[in-house]
PDB file of N, CA and C in Angstrom:
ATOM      1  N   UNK A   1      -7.013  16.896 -43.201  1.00  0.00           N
ATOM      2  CA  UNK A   1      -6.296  16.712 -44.436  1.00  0.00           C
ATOM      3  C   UNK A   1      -6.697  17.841 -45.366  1.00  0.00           C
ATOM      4  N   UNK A   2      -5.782  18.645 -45.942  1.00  0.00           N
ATOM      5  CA  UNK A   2      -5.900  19.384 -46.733  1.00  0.00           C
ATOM      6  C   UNK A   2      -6.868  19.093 -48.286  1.00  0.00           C
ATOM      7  N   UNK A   3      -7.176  20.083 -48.836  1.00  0.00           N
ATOM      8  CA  UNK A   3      -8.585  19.194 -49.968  1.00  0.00           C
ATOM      9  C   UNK A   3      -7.474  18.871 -51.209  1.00  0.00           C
ATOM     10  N   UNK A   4      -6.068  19.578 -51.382  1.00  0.00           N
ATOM     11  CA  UNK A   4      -5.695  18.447 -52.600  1.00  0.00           C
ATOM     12  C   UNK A   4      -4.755  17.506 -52.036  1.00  0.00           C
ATOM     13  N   UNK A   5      -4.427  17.410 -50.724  1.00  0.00           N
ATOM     14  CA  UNK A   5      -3.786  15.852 -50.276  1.00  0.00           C
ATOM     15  C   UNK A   5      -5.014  14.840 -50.171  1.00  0.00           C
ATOM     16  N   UNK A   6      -6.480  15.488 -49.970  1.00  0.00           N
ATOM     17  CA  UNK A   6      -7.620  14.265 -49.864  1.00  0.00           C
ATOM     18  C   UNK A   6      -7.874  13.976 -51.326  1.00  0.00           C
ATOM     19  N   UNK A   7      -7.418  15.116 -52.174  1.00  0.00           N
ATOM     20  CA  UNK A   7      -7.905  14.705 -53.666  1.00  0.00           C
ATOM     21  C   UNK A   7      -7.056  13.730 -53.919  1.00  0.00           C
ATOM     22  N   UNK A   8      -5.589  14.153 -53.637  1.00  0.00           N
ATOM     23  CA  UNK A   8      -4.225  12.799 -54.062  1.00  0.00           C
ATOM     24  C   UNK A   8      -5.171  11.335 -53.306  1.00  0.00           C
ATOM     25  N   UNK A   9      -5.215  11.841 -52.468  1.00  0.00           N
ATOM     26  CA  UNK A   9      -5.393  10.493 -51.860  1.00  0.00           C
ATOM     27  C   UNK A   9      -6.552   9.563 -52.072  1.00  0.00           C
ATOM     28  N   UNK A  10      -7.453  10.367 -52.839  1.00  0.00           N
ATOM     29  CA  UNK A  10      -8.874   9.608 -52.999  1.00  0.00           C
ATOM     30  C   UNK A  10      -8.156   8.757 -54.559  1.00  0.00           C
ATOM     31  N   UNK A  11      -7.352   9.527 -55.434  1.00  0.00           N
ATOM     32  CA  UNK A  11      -7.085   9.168 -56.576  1.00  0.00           C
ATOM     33  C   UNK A  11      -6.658   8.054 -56.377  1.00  0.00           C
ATOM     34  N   UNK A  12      -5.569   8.213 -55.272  1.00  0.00           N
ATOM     35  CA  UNK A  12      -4.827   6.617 -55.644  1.00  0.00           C
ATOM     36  C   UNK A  12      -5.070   5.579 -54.850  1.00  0.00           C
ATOM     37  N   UNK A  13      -6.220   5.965 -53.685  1.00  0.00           N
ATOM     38  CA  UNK A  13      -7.491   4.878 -53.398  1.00  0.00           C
ATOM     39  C   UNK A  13      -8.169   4.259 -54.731  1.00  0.00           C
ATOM     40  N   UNK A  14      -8.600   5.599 -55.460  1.00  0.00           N
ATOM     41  CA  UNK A  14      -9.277   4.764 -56.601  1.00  0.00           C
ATOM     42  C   UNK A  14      -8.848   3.953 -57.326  1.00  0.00           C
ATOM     43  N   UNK A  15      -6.837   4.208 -57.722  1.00  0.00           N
ATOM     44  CA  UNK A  15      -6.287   3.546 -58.419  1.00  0.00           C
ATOM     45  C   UNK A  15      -6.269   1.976 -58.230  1.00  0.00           C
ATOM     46  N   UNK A  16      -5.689   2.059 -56.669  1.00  0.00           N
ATOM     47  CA  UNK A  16      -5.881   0.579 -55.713  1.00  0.00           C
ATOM     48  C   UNK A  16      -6.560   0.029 -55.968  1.00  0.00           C
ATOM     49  N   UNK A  17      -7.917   0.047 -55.480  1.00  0.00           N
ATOM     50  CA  UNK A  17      -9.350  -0.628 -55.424  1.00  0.00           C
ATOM     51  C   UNK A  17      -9.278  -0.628 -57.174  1.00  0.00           C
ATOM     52  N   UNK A  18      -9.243  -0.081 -57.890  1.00  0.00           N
ATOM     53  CA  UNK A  18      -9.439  -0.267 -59.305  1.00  0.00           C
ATOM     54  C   UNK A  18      -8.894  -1.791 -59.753  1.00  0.00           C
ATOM     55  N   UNK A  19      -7.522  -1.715 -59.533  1.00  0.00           N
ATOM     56  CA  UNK A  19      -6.471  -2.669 -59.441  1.00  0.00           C
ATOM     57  C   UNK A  19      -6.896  -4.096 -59.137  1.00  0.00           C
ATOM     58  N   UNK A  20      -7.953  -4.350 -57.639  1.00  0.00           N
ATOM     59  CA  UNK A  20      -8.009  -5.241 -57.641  1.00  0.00           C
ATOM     60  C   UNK A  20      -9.048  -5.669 -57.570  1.00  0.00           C
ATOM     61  N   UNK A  21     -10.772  -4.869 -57.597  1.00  0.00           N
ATOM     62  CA  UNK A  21     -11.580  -5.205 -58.187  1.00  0.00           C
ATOM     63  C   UNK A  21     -12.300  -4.349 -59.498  1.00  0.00           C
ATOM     64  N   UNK A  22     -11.254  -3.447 -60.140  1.00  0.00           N
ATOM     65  CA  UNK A  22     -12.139  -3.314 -61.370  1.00  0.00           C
ATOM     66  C   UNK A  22     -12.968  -1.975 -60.693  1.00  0.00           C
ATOM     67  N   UNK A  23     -13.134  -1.675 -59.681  1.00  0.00           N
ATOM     68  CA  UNK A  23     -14.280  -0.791 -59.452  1.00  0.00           C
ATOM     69  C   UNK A  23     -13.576   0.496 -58.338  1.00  0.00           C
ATOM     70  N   UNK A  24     -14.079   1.413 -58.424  1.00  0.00           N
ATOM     71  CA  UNK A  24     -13.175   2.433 -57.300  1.00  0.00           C
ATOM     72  C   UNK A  24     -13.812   2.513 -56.325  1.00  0.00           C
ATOM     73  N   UNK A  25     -13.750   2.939 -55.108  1.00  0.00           N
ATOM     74  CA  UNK A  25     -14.768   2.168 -53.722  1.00  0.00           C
ATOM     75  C   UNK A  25     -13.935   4.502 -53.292  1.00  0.00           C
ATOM     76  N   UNK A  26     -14.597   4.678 -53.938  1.00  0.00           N
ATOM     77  CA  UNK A  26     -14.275   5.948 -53.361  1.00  0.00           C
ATOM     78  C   UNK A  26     -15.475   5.912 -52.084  1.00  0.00           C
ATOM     79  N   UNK A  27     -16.151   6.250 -51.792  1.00  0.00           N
ATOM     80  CA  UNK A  27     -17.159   6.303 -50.943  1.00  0.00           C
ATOM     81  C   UNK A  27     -16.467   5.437 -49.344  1.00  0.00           C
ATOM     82  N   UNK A  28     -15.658   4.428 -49.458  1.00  0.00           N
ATOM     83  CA  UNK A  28     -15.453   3.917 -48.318  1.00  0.00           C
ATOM     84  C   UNK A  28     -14.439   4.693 -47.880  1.00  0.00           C
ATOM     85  N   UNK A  29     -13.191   5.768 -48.544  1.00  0.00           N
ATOM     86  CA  UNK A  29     -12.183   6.088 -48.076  1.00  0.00           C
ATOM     87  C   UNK A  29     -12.959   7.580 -47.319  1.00  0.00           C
ATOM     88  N   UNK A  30     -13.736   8.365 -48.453  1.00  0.00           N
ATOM     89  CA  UNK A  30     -14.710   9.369 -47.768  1.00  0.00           C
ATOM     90  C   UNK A  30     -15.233   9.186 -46.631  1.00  0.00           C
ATOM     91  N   UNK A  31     -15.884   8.272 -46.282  1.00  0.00           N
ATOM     92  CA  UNK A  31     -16.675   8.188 -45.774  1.00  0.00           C
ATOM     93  C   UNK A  31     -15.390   7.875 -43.818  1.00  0.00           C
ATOM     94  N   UNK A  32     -14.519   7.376 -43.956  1.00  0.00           N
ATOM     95  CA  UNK A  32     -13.663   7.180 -43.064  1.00  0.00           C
ATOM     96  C   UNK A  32     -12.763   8.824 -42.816  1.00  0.00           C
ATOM     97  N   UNK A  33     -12.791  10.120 -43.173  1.00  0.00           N
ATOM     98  CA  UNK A  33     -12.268  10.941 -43.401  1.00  0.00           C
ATOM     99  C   UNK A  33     -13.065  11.427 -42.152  1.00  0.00           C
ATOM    100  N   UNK A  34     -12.457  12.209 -41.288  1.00  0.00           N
ATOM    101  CA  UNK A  34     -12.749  12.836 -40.393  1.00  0.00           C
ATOM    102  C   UNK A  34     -13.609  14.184 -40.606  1.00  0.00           C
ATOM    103  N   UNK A  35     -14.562  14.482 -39.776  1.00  0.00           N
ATOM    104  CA  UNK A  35     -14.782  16.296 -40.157  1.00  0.00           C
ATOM    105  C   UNK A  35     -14.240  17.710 -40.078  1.00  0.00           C
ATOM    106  N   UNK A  36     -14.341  18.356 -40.755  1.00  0.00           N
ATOM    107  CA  UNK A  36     -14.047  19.730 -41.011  1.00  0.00           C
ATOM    108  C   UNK A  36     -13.804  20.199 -39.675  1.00  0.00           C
ATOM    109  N   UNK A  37     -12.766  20.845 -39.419  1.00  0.00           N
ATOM    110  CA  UNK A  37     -13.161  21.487 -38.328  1.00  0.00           C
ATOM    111  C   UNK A  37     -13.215  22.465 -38.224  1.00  0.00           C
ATOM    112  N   UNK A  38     -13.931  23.612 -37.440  1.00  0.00           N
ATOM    113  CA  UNK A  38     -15.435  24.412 -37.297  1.00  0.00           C
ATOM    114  C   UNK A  38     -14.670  24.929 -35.849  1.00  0.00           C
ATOM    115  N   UNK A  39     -15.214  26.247 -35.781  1.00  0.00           N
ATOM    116  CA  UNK A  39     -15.198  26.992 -34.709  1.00  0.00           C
ATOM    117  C   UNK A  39     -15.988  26.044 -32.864  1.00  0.00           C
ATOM    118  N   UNK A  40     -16.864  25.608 -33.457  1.00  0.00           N
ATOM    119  CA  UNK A  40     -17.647  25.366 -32.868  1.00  0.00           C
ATOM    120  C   UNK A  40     -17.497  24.350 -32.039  1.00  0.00           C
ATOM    121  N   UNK A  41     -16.540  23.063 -32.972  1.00  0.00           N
ATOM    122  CA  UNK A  41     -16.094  22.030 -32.086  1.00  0.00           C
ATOM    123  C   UNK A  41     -14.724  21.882 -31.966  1.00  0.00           C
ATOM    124  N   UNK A  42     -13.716  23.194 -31.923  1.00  0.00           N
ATOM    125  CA  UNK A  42     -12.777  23.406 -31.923  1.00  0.00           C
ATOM    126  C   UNK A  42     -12.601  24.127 -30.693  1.00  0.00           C
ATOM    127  N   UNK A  43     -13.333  25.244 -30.279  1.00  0.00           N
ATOM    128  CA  UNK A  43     -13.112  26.019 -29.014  1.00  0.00           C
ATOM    129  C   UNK A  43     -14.750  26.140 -28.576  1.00  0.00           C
ATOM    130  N   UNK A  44     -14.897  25.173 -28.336  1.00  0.00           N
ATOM    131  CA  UNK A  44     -16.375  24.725 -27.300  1.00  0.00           C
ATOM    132  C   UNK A  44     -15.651  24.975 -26.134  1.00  0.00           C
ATOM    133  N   UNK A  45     -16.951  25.246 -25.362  1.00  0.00           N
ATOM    134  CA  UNK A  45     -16.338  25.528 -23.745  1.00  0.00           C
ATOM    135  C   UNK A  45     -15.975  24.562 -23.029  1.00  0.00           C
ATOM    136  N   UNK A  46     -16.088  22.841 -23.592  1.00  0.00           N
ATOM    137  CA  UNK A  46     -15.683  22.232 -22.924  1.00  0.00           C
ATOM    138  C   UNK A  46     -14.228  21.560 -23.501  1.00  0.00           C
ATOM    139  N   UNK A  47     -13.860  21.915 -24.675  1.00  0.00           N
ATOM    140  CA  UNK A  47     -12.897  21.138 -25.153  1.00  0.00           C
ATOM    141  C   UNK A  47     -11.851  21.345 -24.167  1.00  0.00           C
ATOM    142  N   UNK A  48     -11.335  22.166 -23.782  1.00  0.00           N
ATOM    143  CA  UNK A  48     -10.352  21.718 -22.592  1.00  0.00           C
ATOM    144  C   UNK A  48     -10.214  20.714 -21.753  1.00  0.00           C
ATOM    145  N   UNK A  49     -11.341  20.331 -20.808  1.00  0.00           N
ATOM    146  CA  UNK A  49     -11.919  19.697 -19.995  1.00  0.00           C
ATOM    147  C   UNK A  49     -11.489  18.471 -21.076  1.00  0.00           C
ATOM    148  N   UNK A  50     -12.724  17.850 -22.061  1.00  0.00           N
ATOM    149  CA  UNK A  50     -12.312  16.831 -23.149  1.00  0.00           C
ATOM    150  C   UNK A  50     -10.764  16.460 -23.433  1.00  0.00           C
ATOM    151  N   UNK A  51      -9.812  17.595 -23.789  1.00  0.00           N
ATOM    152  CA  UNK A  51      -8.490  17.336 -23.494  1.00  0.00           C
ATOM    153  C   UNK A  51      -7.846  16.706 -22.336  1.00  0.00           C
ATOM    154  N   UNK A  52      -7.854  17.549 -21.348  1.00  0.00           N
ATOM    155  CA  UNK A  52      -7.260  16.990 -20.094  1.00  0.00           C
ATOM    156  C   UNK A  52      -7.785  15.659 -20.226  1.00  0.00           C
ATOM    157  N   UNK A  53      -9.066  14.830 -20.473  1.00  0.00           N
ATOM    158  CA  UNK A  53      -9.690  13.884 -20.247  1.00  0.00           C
ATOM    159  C   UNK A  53      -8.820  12.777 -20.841  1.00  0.00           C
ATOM    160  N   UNK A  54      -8.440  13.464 -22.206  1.00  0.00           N
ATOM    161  CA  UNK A  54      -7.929  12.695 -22.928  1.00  0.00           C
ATOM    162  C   UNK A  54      -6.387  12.588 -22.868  1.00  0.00           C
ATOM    163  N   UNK A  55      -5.824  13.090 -21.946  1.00  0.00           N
ATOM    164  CA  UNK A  55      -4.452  12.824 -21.645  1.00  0.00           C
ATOM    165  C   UNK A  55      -4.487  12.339 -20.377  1.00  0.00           C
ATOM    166  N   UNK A  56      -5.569  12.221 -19.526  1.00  0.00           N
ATOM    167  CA  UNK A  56      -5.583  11.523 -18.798  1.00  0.00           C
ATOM    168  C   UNK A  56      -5.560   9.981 -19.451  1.00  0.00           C
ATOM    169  N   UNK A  57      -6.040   9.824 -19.970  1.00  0.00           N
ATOM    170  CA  UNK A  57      -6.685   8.588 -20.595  1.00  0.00           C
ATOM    171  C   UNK A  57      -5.669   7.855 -21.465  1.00  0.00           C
ATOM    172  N   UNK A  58      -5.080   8.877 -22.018  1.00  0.00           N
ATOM    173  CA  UNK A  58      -3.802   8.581 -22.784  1.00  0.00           C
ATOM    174  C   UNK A  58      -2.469   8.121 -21.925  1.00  0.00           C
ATOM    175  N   UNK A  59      -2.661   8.790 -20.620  1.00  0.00           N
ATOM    176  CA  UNK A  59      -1.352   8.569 -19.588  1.00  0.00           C
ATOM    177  C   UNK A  59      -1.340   7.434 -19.572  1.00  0.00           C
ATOM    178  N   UNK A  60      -2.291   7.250 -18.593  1.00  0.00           N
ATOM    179  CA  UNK A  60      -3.211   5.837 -18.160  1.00  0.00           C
ATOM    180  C   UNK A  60      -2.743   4.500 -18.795  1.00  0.00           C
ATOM    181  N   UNK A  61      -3.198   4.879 -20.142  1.00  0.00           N
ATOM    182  CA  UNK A  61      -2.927   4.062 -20.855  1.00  0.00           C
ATOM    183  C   UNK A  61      -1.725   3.293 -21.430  1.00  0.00           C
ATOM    184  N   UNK A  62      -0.602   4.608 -21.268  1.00  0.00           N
ATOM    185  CA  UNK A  62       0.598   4.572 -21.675  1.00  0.00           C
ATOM    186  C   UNK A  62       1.486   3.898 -20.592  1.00  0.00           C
ATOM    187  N   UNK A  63       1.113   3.916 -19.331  1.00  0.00           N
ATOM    188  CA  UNK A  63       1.367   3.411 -18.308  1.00  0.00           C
ATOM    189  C   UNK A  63       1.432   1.903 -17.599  1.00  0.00           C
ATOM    190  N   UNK A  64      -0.019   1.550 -18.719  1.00  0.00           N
ATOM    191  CA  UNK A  64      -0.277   0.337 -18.497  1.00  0.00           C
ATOM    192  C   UNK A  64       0.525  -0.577 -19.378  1.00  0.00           C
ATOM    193  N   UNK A  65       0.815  -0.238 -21.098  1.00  0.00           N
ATOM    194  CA  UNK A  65       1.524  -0.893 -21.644  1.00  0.00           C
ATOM    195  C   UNK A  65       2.581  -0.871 -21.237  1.00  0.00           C
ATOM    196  N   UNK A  66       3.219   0.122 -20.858  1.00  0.00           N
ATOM    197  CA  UNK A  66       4.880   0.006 -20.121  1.00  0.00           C
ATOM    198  C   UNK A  66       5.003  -0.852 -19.639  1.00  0.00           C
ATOM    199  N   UNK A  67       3.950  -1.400 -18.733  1.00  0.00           N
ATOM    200  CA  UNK A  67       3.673  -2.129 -17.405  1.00  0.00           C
ATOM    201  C   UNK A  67       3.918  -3.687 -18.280  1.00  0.00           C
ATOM    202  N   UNK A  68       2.837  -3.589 -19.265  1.00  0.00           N
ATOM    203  CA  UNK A  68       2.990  -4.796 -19.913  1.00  0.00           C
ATOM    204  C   UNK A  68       4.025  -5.003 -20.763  1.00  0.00           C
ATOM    205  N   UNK A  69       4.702  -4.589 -21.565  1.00  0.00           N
ATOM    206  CA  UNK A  69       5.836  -4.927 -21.966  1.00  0.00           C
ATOM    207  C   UNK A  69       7.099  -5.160 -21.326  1.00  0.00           C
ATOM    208  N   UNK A  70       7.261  -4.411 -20.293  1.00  0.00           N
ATOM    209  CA  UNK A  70       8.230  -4.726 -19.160  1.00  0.00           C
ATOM    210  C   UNK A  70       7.644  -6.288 -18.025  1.00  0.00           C
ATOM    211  N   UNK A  71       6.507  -6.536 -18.273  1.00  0.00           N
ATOM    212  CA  UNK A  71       6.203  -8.354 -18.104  1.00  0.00           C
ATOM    213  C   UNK A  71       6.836  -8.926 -19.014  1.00  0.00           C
ATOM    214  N   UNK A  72       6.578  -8.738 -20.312  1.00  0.00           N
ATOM    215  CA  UNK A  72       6.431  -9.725 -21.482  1.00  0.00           C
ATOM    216  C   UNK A  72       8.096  -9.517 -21.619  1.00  0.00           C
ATOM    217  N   UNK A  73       8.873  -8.761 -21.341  1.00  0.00           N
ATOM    218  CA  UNK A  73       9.933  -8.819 -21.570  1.00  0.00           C
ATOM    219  C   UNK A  73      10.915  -9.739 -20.415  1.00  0.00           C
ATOM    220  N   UNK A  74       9.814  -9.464 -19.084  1.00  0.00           N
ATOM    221  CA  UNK A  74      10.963 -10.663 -17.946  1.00  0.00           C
ATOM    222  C   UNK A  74      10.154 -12.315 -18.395  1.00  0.00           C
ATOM    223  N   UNK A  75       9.364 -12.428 -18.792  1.00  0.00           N
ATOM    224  CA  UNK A  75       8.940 -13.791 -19.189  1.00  0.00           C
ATOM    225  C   UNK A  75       9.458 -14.443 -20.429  1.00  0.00           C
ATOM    226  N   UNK A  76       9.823 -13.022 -21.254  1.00  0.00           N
ATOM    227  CA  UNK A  76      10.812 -13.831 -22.528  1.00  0.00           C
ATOM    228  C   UNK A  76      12.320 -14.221 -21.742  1.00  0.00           C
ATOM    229  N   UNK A  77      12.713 -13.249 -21.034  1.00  0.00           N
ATOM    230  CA  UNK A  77      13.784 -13.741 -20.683  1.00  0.00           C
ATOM    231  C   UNK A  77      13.787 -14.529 -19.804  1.00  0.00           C
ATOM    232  N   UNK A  78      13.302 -15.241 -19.232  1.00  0.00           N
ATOM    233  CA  UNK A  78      13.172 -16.561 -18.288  1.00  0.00           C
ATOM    234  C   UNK A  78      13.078 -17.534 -19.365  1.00  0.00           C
ATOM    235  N   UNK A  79      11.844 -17.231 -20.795  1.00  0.00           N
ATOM    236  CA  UNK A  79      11.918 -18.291 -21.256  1.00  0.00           C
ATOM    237  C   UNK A  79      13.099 -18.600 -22.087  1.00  0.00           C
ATOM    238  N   UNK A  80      14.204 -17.769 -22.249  1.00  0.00           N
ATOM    239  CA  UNK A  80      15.008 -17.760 -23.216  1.00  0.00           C
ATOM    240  C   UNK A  80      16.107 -18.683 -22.504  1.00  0.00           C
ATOM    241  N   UNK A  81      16.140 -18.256 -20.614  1.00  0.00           N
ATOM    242  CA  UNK A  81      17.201 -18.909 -19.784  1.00  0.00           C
ATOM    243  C   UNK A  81      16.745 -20.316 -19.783  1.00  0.00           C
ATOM    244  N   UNK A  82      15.063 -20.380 -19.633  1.00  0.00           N
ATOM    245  CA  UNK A  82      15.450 -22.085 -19.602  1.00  0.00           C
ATOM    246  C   UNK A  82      15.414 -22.856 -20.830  1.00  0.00           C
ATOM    247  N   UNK A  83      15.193 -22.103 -22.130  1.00  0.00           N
ATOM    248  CA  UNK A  83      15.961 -23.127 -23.251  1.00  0.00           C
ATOM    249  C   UNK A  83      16.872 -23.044 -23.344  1.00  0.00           C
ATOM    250  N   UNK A  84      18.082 -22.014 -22.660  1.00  0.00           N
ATOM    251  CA  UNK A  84      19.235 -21.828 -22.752  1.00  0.00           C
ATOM    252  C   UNK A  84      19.700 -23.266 -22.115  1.00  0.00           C
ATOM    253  N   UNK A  85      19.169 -23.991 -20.673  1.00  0.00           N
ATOM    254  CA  UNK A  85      19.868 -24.330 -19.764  1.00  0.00           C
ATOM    255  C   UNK A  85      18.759 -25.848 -20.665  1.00  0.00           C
ATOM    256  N   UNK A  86      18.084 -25.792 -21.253  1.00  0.00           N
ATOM    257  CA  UNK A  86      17.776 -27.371 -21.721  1.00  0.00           C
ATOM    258  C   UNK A  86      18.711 -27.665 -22.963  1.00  0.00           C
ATOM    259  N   UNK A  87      18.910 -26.793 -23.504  1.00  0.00           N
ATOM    260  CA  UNK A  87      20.101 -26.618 -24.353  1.00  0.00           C
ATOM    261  C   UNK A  87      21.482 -27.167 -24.183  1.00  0.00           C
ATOM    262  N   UNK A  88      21.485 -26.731 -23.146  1.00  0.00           N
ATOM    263  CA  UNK A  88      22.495 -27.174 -22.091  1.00  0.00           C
ATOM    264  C   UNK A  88      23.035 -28.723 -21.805  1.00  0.00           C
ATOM    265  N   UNK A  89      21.771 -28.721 -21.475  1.00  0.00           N
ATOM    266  CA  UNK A  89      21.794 -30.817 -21.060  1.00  0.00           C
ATOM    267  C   UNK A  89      21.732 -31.306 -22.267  1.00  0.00           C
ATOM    268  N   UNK A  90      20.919 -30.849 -23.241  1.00  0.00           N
ATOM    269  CA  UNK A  90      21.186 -31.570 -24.569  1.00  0.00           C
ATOM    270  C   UNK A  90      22.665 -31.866 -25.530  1.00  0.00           C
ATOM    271  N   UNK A  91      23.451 -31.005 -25.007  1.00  0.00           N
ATOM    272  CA  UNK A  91      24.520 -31.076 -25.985  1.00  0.00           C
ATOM    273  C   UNK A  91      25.468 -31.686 -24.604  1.00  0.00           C
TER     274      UNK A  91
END
């Protein structure tokens, strides 16, 4: 984050938190702000490696929810057919 979008943004953290306890909690939004980034942990010799890792990991992952939402989506629709069909007998 750029230092006057973190300045905007600390302000109207402070405004918030002001709002609803009276006090500005700057320190908790800081403190959640990521670090600077630096030569050093930007083109380390392993960040590549770390990348690939992490699109592995990301695939993976992306793969698995597919997996699960394409469940959760044939179990809604079963459950939708059999209130459809109790529906059915009821009327």
């Amino acid at each position: 984050m750029c230092p006057t979008m973190q300045e905007d943004y600390i302000k109207h953290a402070n405004a918030v938190d002001g709002a609803f306890n009276g006090q500005p909690q700057c320190k908790y939004y800081q403190a959640r702000q990521p670090p600077p980034l630096t030569n050093s942990n930007v083109m380390g010799s392993s960040s590549s490696d770390d990348l690939r890792e992490m699109m592995k990991t990301l695939t993976s992952n992306t793969v698995t929810l597919q997996q699960n939402v394409m469940s959760f989506q044939k179990e809604t629709r079963s459950s939708i057919h059999n209130l459809e069909k109790q529906m059915g007998k009821v009327a």
